[in-house]
N, C-alpha and C. Protein backbone atom coordinates (compact mmCIF):
# COMPACT_ATOMS: atom_id res chain seq x y z
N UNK A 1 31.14 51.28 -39.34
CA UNK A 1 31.60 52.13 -40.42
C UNK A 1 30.45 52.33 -41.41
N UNK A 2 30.45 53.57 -41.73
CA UNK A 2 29.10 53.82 -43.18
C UNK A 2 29.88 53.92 -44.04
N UNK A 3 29.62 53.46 -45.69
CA UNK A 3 29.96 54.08 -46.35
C UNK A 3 28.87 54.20 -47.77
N UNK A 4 28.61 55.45 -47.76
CA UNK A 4 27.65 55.60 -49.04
C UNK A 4 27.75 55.53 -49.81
N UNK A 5 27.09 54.84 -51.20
CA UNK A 5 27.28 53.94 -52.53
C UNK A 5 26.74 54.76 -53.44
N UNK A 6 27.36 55.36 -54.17
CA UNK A 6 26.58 56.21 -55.45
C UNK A 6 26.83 55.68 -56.73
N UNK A 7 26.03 54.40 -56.98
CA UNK A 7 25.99 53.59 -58.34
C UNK A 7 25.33 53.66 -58.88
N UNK A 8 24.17 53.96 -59.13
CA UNK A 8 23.21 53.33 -60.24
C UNK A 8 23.02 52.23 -60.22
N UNK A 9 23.74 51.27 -60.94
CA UNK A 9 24.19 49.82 -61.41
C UNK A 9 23.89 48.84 -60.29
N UNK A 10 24.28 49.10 -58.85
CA UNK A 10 24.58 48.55 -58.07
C UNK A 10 22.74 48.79 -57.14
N UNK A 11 22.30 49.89 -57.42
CA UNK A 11 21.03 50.28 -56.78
C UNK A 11 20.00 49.79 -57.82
N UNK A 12 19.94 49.66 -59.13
CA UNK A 12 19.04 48.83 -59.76
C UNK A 12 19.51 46.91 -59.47
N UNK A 13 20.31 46.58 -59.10
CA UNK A 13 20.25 45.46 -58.51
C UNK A 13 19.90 44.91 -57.51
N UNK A 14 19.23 45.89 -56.65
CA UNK A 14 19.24 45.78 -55.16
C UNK A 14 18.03 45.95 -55.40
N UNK A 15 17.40 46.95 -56.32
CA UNK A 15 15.80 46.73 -56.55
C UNK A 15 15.44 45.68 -57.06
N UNK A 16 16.10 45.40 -58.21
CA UNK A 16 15.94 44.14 -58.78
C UNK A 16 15.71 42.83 -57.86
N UNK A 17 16.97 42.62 -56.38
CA UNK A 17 16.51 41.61 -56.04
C UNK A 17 15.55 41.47 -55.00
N UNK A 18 15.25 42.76 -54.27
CA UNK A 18 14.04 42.99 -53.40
C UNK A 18 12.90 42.52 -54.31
N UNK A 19 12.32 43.27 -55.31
CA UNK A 19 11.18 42.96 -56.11
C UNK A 19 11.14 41.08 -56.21
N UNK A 20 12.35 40.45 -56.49
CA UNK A 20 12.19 39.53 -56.63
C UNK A 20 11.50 38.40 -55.71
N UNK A 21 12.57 39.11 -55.01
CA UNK A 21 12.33 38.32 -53.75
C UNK A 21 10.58 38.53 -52.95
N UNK A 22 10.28 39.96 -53.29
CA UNK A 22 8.90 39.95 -52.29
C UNK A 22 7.77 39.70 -53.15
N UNK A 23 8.04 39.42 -54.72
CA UNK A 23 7.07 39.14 -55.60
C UNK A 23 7.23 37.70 -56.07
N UNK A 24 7.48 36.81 -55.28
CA UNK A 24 8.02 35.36 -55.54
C UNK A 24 6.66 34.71 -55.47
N UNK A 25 6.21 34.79 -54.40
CA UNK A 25 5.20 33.95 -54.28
C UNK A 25 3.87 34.54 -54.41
N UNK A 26 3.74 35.41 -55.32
CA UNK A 26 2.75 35.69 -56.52
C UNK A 26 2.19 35.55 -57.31
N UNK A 27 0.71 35.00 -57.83
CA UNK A 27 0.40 34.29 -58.86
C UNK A 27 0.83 34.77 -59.96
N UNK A 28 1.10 36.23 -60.00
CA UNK A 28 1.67 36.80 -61.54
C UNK A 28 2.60 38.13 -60.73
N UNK A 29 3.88 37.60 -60.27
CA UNK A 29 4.66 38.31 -59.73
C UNK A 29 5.11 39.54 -60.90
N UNK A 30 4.90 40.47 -59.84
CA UNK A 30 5.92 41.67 -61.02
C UNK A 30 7.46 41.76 -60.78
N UNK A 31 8.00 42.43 -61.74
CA UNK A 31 9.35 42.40 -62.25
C UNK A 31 9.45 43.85 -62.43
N UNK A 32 10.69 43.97 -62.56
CA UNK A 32 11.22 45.40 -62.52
C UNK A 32 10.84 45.60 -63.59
N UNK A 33 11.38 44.99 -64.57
CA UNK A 33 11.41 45.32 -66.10
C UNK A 33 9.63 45.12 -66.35
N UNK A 34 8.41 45.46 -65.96
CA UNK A 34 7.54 45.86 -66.25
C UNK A 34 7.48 47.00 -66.00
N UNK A 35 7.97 47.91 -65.15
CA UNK A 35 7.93 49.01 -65.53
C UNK A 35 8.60 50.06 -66.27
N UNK A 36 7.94 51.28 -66.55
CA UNK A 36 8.96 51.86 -67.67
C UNK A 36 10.25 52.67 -67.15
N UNK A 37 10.90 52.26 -68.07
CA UNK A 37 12.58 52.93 -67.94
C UNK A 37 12.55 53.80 -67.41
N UNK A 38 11.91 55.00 -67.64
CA UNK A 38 11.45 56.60 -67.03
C UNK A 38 11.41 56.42 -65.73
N UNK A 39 10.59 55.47 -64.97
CA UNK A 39 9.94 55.08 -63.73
C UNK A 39 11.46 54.48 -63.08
N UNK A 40 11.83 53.44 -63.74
CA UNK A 40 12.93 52.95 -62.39
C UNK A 40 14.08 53.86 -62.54
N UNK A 41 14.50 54.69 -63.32
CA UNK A 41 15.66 55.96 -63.42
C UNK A 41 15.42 56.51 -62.53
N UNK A 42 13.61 56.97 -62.30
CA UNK A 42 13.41 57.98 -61.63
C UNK A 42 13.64 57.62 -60.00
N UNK A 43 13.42 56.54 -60.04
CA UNK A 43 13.57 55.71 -58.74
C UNK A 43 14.90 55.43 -58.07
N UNK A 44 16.04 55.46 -59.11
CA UNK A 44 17.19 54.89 -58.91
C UNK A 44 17.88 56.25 -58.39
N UNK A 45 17.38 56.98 -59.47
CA UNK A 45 17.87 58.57 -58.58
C UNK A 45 17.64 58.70 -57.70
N UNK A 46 16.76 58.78 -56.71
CA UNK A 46 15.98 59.24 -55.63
C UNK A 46 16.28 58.37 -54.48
N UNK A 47 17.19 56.83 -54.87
CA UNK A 47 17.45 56.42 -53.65
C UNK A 47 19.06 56.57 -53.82
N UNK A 48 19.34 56.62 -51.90
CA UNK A 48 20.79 57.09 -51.24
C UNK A 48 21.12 55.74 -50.70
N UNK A 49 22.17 54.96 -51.45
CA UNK A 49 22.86 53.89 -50.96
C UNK A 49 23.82 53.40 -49.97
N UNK A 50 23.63 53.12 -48.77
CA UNK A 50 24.68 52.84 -48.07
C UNK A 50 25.15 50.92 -47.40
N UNK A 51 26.20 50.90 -47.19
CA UNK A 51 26.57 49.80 -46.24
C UNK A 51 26.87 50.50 -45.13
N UNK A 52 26.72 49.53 -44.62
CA UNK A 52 26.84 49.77 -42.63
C UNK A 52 27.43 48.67 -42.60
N UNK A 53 28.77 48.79 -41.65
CA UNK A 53 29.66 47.91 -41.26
C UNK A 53 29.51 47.52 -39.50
N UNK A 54 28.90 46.40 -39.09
CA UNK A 54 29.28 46.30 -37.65
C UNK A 54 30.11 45.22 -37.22
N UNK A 55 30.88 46.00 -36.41
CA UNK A 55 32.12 45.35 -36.30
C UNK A 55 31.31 44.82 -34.91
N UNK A 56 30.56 44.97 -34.18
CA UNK A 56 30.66 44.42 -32.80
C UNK A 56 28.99 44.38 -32.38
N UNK A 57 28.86 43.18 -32.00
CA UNK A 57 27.08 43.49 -31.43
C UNK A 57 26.95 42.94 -30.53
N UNK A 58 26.08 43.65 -29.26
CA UNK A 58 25.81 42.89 -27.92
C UNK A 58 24.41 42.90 -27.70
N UNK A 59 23.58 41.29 -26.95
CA UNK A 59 22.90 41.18 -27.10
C UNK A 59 22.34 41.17 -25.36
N UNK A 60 20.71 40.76 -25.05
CA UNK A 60 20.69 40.44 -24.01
C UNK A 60 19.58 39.93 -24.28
N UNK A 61 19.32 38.92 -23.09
CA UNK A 61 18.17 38.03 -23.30
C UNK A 61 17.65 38.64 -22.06
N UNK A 62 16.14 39.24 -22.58
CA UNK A 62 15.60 39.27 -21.55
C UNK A 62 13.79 37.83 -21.64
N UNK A 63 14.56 37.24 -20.73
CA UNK A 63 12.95 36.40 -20.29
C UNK A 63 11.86 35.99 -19.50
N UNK A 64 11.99 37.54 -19.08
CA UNK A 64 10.69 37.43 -18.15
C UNK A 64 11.29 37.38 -16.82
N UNK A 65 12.77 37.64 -16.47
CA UNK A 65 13.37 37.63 -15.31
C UNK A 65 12.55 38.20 -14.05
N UNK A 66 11.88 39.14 -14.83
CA UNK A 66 11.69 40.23 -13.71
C UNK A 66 9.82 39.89 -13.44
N UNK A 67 9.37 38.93 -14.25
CA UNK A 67 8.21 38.69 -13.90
C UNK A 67 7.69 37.59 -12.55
N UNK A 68 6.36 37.93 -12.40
CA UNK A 68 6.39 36.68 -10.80
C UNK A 68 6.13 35.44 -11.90
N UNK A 69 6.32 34.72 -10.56
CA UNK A 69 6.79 33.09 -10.80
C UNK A 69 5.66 32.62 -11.61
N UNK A 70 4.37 33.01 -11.75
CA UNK A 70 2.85 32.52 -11.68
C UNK A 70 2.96 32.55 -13.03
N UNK A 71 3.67 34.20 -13.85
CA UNK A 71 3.71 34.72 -15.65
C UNK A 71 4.93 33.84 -16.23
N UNK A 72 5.52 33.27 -15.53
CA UNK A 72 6.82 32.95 -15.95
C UNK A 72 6.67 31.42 -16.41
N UNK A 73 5.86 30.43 -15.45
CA UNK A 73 5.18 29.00 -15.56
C UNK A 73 4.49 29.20 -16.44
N UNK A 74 3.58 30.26 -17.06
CA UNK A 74 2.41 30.18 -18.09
C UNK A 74 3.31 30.64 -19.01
N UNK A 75 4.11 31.60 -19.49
CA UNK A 75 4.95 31.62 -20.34
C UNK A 75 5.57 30.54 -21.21
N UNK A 76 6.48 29.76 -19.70
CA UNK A 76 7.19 28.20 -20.27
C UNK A 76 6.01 27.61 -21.11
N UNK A 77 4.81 27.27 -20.64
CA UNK A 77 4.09 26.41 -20.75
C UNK A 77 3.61 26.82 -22.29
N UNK A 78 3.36 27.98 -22.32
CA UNK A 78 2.70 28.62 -23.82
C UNK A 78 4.06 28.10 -25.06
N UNK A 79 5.03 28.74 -24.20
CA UNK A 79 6.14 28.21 -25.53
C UNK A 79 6.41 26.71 -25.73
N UNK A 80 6.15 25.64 -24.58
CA UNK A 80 5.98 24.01 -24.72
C UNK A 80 4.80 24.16 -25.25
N UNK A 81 3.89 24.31 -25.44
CA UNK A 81 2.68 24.14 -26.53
C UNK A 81 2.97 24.21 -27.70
N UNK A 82 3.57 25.37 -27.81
CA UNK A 82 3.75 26.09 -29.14
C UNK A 82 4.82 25.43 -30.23
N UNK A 83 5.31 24.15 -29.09
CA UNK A 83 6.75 23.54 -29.54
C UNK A 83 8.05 24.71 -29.46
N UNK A 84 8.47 25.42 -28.99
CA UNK A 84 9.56 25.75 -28.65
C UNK A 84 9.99 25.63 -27.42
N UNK A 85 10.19 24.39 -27.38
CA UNK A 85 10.99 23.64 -26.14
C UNK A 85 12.26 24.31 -25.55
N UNK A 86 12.61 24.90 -26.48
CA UNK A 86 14.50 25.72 -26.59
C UNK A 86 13.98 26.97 -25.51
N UNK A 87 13.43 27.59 -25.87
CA UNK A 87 12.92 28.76 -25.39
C UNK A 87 12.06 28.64 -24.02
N UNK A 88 11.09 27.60 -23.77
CA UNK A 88 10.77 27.38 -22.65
C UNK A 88 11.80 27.21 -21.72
N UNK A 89 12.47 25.96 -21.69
CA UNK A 89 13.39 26.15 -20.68
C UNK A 89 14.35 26.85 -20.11
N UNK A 90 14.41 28.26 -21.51
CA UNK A 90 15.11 29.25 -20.77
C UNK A 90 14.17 30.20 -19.78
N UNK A 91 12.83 29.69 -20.19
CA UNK A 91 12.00 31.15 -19.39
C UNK A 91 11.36 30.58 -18.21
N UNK A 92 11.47 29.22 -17.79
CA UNK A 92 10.90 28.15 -16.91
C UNK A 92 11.98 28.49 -15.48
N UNK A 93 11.02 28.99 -14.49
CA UNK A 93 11.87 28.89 -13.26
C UNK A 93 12.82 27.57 -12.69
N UNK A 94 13.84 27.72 -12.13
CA UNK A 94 14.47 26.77 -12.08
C UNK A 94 13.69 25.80 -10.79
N UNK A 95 13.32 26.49 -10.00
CA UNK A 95 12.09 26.05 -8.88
C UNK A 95 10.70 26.13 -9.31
N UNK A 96 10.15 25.26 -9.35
CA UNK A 96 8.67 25.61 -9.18
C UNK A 96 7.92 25.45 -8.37
């Protein structure tokens, strides 16, 4: 389901917490409120707000099924290096 949000209120908060969030680990993070009023109006206008509702999601794992046995052992092996043990043994032939 879409449904499009025409707030203001609700779209300067959403800037508000993006900025926050991607200016966190900044030695002198900026803030909304450094810039001028003129500037985030102009901004707030210009963006089209929506939610997206998903009711249903399907996934698939693909891991290398379709590769030969030779990419599939160096694969496992790269992700046991790498420490993702979880993930190797899904991509690790059951024969070797």
């Amino acid at each position: 389901m879409l449904e499009f949000i025409d707030d203001p209120a609700h779209t300067r908060g959403h800037i508000a917490h993006l900025t926050e969030r991607h200016e966190r680990g900044r030695t002198i993070p900026w803030a909304v409120s450094d810039a001028p009023e003129e500037f985030i109006a102009a901004l707030v206008k210009g963006i089209i707000g929506f939610r997206l509702t998903i009711k249903r999601l399907e996934g698939k794992w693909k891991m290398g099924q379709n590769r030969p046995l030779a990419d599939r052992v160096g694969m496992a092996d790269g992700l046991a290096a790498a420490g993702r043990f979880d993930m190797a043994a899904l991509v690790r032939p059951v024969a070797e």
